[in-house]
Protein backbone atom coordinates (compact mmCIF):
# COMPACT_ATOMS: atom_id res chain seq x y z
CA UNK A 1 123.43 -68.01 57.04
CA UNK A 2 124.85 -65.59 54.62
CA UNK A 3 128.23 -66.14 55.72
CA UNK A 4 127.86 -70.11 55.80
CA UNK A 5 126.33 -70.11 51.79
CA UNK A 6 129.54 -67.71 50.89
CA UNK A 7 131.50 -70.02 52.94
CA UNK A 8 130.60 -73.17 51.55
CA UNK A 9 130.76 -71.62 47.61
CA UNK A 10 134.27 -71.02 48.42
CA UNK A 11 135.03 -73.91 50.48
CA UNK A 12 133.48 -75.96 47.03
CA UNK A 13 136.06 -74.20 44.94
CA UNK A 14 139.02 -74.82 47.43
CA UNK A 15 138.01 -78.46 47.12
CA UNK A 16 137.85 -78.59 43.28
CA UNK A 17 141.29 -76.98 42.67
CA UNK A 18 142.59 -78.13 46.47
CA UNK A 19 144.31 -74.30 46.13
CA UNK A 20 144.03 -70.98 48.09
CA UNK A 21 145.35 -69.36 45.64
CA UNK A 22 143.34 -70.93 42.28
CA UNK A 23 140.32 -70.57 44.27
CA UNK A 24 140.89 -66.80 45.15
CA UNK A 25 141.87 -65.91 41.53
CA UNK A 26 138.14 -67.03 40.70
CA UNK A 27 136.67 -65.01 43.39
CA UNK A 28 138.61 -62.35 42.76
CA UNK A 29 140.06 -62.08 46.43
CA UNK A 30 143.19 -62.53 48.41
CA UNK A 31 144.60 -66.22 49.21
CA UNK A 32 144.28 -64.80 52.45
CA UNK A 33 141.05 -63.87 52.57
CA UNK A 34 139.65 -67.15 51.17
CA UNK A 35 141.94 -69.26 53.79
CA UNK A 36 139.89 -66.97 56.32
CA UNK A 37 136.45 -68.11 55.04
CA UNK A 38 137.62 -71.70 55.44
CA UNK A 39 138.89 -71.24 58.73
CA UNK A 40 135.21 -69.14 59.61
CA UNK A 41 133.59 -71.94 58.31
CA UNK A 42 135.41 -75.09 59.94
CA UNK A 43 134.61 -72.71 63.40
CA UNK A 44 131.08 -72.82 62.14
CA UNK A 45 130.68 -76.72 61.28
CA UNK A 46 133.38 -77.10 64.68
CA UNK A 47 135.29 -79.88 62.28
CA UNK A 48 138.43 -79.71 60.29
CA UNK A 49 138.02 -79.39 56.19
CA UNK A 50 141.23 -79.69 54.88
CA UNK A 51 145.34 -80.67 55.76
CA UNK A 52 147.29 -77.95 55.22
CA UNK A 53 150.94 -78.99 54.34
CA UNK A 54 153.61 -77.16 53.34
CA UNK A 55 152.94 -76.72 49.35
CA UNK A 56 149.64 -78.09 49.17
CA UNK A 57 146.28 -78.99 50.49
CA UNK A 58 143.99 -81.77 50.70
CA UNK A 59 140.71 -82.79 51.94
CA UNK A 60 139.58 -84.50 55.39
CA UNK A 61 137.20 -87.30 55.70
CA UNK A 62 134.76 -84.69 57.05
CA UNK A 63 135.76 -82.45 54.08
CA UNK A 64 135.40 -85.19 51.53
CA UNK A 65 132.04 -85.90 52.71
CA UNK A 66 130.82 -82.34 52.64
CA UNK A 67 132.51 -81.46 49.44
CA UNK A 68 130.21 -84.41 47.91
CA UNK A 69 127.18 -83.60 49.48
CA UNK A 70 126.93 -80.09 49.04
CA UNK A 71 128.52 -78.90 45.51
CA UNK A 72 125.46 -80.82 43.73
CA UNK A 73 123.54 -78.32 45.62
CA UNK A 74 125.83 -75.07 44.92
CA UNK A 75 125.73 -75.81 41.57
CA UNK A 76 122.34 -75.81 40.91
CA UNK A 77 122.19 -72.23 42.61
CA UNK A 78 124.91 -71.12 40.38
CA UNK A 79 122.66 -72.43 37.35
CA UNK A 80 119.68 -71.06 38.85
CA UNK A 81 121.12 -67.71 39.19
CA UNK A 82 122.58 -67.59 35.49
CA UNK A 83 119.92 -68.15 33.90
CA UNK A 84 117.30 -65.76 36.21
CA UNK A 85 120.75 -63.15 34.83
CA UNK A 86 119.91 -64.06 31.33
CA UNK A 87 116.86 -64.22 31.46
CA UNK A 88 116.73 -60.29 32.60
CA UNK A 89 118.14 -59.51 29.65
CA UNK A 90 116.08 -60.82 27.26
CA UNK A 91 113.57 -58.69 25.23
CA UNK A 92 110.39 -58.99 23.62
CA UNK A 93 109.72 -58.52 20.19
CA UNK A 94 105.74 -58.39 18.77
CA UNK A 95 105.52 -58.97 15.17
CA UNK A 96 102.15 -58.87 13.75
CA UNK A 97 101.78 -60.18 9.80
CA UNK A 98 99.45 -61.78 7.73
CA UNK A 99 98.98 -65.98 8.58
CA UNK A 100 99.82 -67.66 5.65
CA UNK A 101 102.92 -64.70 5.37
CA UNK A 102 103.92 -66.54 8.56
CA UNK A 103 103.00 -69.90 7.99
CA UNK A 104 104.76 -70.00 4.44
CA UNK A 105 107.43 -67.77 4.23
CA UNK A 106 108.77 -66.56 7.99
CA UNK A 107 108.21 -70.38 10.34
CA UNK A 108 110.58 -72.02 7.92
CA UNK A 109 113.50 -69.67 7.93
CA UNK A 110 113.25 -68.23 11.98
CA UNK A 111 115.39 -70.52 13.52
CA UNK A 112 118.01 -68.94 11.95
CA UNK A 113 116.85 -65.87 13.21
CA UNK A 114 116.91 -67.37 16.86
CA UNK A 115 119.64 -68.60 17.27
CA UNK A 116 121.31 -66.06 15.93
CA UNK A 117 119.38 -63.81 18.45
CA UNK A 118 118.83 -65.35 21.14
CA UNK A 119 118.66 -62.56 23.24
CA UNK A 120 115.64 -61.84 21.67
CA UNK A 121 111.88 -63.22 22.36
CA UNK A 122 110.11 -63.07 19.39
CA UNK A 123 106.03 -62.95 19.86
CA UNK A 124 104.09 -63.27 16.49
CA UNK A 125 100.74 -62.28 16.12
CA UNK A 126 98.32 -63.08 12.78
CA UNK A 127 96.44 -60.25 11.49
CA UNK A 128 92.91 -60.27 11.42
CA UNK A 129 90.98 -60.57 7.65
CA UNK A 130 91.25 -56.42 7.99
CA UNK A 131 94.46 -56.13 7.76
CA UNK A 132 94.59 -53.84 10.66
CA UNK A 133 97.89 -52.71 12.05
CA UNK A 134 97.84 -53.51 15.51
CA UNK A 135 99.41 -50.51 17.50
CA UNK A 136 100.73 -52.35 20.29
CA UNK A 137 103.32 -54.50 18.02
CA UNK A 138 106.64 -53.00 17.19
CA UNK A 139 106.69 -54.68 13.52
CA UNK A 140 103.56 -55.26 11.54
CA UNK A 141 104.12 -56.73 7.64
CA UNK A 142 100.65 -55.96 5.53
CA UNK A 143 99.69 -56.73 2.20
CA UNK A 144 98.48 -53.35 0.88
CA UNK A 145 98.05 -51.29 -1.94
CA UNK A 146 99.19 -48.58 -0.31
CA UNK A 147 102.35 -47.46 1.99
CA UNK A 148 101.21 -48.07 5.80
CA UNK A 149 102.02 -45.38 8.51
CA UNK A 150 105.21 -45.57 10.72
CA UNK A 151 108.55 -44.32 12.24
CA UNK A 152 110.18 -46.85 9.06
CA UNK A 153 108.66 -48.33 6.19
CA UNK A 154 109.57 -50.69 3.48
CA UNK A 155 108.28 -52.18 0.73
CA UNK A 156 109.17 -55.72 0.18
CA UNK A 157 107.84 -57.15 -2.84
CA UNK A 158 104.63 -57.16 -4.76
CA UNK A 159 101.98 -60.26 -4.81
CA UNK A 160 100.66 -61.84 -7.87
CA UNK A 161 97.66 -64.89 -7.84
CA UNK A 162 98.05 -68.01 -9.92
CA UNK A 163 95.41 -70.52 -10.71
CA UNK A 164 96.62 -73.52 -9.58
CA UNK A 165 94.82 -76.84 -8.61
CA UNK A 166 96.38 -80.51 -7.02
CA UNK A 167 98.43 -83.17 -9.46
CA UNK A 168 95.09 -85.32 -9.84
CA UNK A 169 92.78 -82.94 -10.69
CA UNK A 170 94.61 -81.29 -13.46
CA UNK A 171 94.94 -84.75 -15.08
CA UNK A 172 91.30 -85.47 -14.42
CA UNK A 173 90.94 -81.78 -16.25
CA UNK A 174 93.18 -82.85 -19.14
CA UNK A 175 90.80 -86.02 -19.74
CA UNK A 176 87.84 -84.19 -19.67
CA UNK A 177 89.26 -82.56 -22.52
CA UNK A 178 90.79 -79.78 -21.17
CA UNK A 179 90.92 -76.48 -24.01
CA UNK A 180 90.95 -72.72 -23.33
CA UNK A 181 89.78 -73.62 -19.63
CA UNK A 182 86.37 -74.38 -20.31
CA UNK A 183 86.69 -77.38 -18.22
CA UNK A 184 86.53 -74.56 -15.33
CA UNK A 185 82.77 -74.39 -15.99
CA UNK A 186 82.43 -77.81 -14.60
CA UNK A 187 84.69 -77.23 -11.60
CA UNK A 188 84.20 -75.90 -8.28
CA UNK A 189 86.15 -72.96 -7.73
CA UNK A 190 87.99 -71.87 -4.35
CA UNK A 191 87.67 -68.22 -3.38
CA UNK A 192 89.10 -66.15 -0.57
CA UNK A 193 86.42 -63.66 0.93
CA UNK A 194 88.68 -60.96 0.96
CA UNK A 195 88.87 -61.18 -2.68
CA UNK A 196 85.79 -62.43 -4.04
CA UNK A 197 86.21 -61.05 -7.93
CA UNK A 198 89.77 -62.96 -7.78
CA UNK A 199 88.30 -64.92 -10.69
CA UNK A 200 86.41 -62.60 -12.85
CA UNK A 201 89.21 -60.28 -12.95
CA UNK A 202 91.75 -63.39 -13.95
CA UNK A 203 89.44 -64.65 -16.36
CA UNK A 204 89.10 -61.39 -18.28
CA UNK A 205 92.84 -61.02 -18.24
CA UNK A 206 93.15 -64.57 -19.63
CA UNK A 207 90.88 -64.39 -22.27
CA UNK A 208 88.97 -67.01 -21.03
CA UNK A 209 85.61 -65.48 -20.84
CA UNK A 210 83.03 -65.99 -18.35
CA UNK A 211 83.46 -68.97 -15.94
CA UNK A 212 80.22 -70.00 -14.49
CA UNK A 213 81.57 -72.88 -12.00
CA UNK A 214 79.67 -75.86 -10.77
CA UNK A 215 80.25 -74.56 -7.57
CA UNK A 216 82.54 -72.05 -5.28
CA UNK A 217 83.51 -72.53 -1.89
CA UNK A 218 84.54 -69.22 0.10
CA UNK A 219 86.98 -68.81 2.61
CA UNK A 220 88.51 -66.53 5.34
CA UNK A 221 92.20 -68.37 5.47
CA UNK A 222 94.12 -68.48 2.81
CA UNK A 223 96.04 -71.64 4.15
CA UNK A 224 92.75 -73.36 4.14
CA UNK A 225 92.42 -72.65 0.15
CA UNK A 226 95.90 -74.08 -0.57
CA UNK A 227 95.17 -76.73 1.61
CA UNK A 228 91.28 -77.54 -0.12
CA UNK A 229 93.55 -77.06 -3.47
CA UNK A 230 95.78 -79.55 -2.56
CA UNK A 231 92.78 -82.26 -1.43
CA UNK A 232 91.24 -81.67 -4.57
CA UNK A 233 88.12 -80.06 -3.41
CA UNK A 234 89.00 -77.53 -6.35
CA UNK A 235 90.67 -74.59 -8.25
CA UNK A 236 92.46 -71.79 -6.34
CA UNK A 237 93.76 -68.25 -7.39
CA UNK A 238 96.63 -68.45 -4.68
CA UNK A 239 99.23 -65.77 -4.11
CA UNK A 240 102.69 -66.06 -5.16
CA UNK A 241 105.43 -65.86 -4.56
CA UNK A 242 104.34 -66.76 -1.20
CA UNK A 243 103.04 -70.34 -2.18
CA UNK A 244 106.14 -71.20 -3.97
CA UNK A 245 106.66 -74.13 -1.28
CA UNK A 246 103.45 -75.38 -2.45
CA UNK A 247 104.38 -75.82 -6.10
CA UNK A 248 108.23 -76.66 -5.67
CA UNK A 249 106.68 -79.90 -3.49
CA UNK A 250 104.24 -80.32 -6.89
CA UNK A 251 101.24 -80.47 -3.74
CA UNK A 252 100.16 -77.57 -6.43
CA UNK A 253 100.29 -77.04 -9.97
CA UNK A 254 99.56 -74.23 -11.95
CA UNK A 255 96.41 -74.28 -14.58
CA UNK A 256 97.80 -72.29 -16.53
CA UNK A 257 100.47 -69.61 -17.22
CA UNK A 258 99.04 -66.11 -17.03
CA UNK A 259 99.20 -65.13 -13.44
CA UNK A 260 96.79 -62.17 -11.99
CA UNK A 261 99.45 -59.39 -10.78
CA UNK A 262 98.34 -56.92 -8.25
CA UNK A 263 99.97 -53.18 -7.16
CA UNK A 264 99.31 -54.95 -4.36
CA UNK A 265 102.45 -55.47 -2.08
CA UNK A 266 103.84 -56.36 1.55
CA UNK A 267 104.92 -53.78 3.27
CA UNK A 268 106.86 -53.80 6.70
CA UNK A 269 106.50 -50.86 9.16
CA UNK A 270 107.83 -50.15 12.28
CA UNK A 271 105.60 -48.96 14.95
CA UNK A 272 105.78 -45.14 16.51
CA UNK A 273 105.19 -46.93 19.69
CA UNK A 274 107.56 -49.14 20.00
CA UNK A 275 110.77 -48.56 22.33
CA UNK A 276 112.58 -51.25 20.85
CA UNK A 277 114.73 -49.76 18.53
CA UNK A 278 117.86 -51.99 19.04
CA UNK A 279 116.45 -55.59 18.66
CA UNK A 280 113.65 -54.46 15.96
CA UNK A 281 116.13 -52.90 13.84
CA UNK A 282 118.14 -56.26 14.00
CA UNK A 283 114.51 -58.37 12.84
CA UNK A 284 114.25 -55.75 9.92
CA UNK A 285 117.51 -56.49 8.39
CA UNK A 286 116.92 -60.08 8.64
CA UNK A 287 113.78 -60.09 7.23
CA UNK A 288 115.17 -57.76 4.24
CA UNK A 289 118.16 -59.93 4.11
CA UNK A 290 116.02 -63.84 3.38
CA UNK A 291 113.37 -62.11 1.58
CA UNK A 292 114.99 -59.53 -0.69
CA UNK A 293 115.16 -62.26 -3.42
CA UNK A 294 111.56 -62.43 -3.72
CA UNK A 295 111.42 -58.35 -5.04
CA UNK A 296 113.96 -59.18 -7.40
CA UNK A 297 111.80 -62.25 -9.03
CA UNK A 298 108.52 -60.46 -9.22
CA UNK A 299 110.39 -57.28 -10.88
CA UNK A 300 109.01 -58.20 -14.08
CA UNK A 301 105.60 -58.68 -13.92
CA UNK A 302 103.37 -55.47 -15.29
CA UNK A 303 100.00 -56.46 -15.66
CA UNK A 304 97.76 -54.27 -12.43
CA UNK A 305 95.01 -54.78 -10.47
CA UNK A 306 94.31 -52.60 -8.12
CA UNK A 307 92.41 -53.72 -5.29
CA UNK A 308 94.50 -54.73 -1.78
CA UNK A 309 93.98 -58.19 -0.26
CA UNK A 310 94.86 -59.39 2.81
CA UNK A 311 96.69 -63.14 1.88
């Protein structure tokens, strides 16, 4: 059997190119030795494949009707075969990070990554409200006040929170006679439960006072506070630069223009565990490379708060 399935690969090739000699140069064997499978396997089939002439070759009924039924079939082992190949060389790549990180700022841009990379499988995990590194992934990017452990470490760029509320409810503010933000007394106010004195500390900063809202709604995903933002349910401190999409769409719109800025940033660290030094070391320059512009537009900002949140 393993004679016949060489056989019949190179009798498929002899028919394409109807040559010994184009057939062997593929196979990377003698003219000789490929005439000697043919012969081998017209003993086999006991039929003649192809007229040999002086200069040139061509196929037999019998061979005709072989060729036809039977390269369909070689073909799809050859494809088979390459892509089991490939598919041995392919390596995965865990990346934990924060959800709306991902959702925001890495699922719009990692195509380019792919298909660049394709070489690489890329697994992508959301952290957990903790923000704990998980030791089994050989990236994690945290939002921390702090500089996370690991074999390599950088600091990307720092987060700052922005009050910001849909199109239709800042004009239903601005009715209501919107001055110094008082109208946030009447409003309900969106909170993330990692961060519950988001608002106090903002307010203070502001110069607004104290806000005593109709109402606040807590969260545990910051996605679902844009998201109530955007339906109008009410006002959200929500991180920037990360929410930038959010704004340049006008689904948000900032209440007003001091922003809460945090020593808070995102950090990206490189597991001691992992054993994937190659490909990871490839995903950290492209992640430095698309997101290096956000460090250089949050340079500026000075005012601190110091407590970490996990965005």
């Amino acid at each position: 059997m393993a004679m016949q399935l060489r056989g019949l690969r190179t009798f498929c090739l002899v028919a394409r190119y109807l040559s010994f000699k184009e057939a062997a140069d593929e196979l990377c064997l003698s003219a000789s030795a490929v005439s000697h499978q043919i012969s081998d396997l017209e003993t086999q089939l006991d039929c003649k494949l192809f007229e040999r002439l002086t200069r040139s070759i061509s196929l037999t009924e019998k061979g005709q009707q072989l060729y036809e039924q039977v390269v369909p079939h070689i073909d799809a082992i050859d494809e088979s075969l390459e892509k089991i190949k490939a598919n041995s060389h392919r390596v995965p790549l865990l990346v934990q990070l924060p959800e709306f990180f991902a959702s925001e700022l890495l699922m719009p841009i990692i195509g380019g990554f792919s298909e660049a990379n394709d070489d690489i499988d890329l697994q992508i995990e959301s952290m957990d409200l903790s923000g704990s590194v998980n030791n089994r992934a050989d990236i994690n990017i945290i939002l921390s006040r702090k500089m996370p452990v690991g074999r390599r470490v950088e600091r990307l760029f720092p987060i700052r929170y922005m009050p910001a509320c849909s199109q239709s409810l800042y004009e239903d503010l601005c009715k209501q006679g919107f001055d110094g933000l008082d109208a946030l007394n009447d409003c309900t106010l969106l909170l993330h439960k990692a961060r519950p004195n988001a608002w106090s500390r903002w307010a203070k900063h502001a110069g607004v006072g104290n806000i005593r809202p109709r109402q606040i709604i807590y969260v545990d995903s910051m996605f679902a506070l844009a998201r109530a933002a955007e339906q109008s349910v009410g006002v959200a401190m929500v991180p920037m630069p990360v929410s930038k999409a959010w704004f340049d769409t006008q689904a948000l719109v900032p209440l007003h223009n001091i922003d809460l800025i945090t020593e808070d940033y995102y950090w990206m660290s490189l597991s001691e565990n992992s054993r994937k030094q190659e490909p990871a070391d490839r995903f950290w320059q492209w992640i430095i490379s698309n997101l290096q512009h956000y460090a250089t537009s949050e340079r500026n900002n000075t005012m601190v708060e110091p407590d970490s949140f996990v965005a």
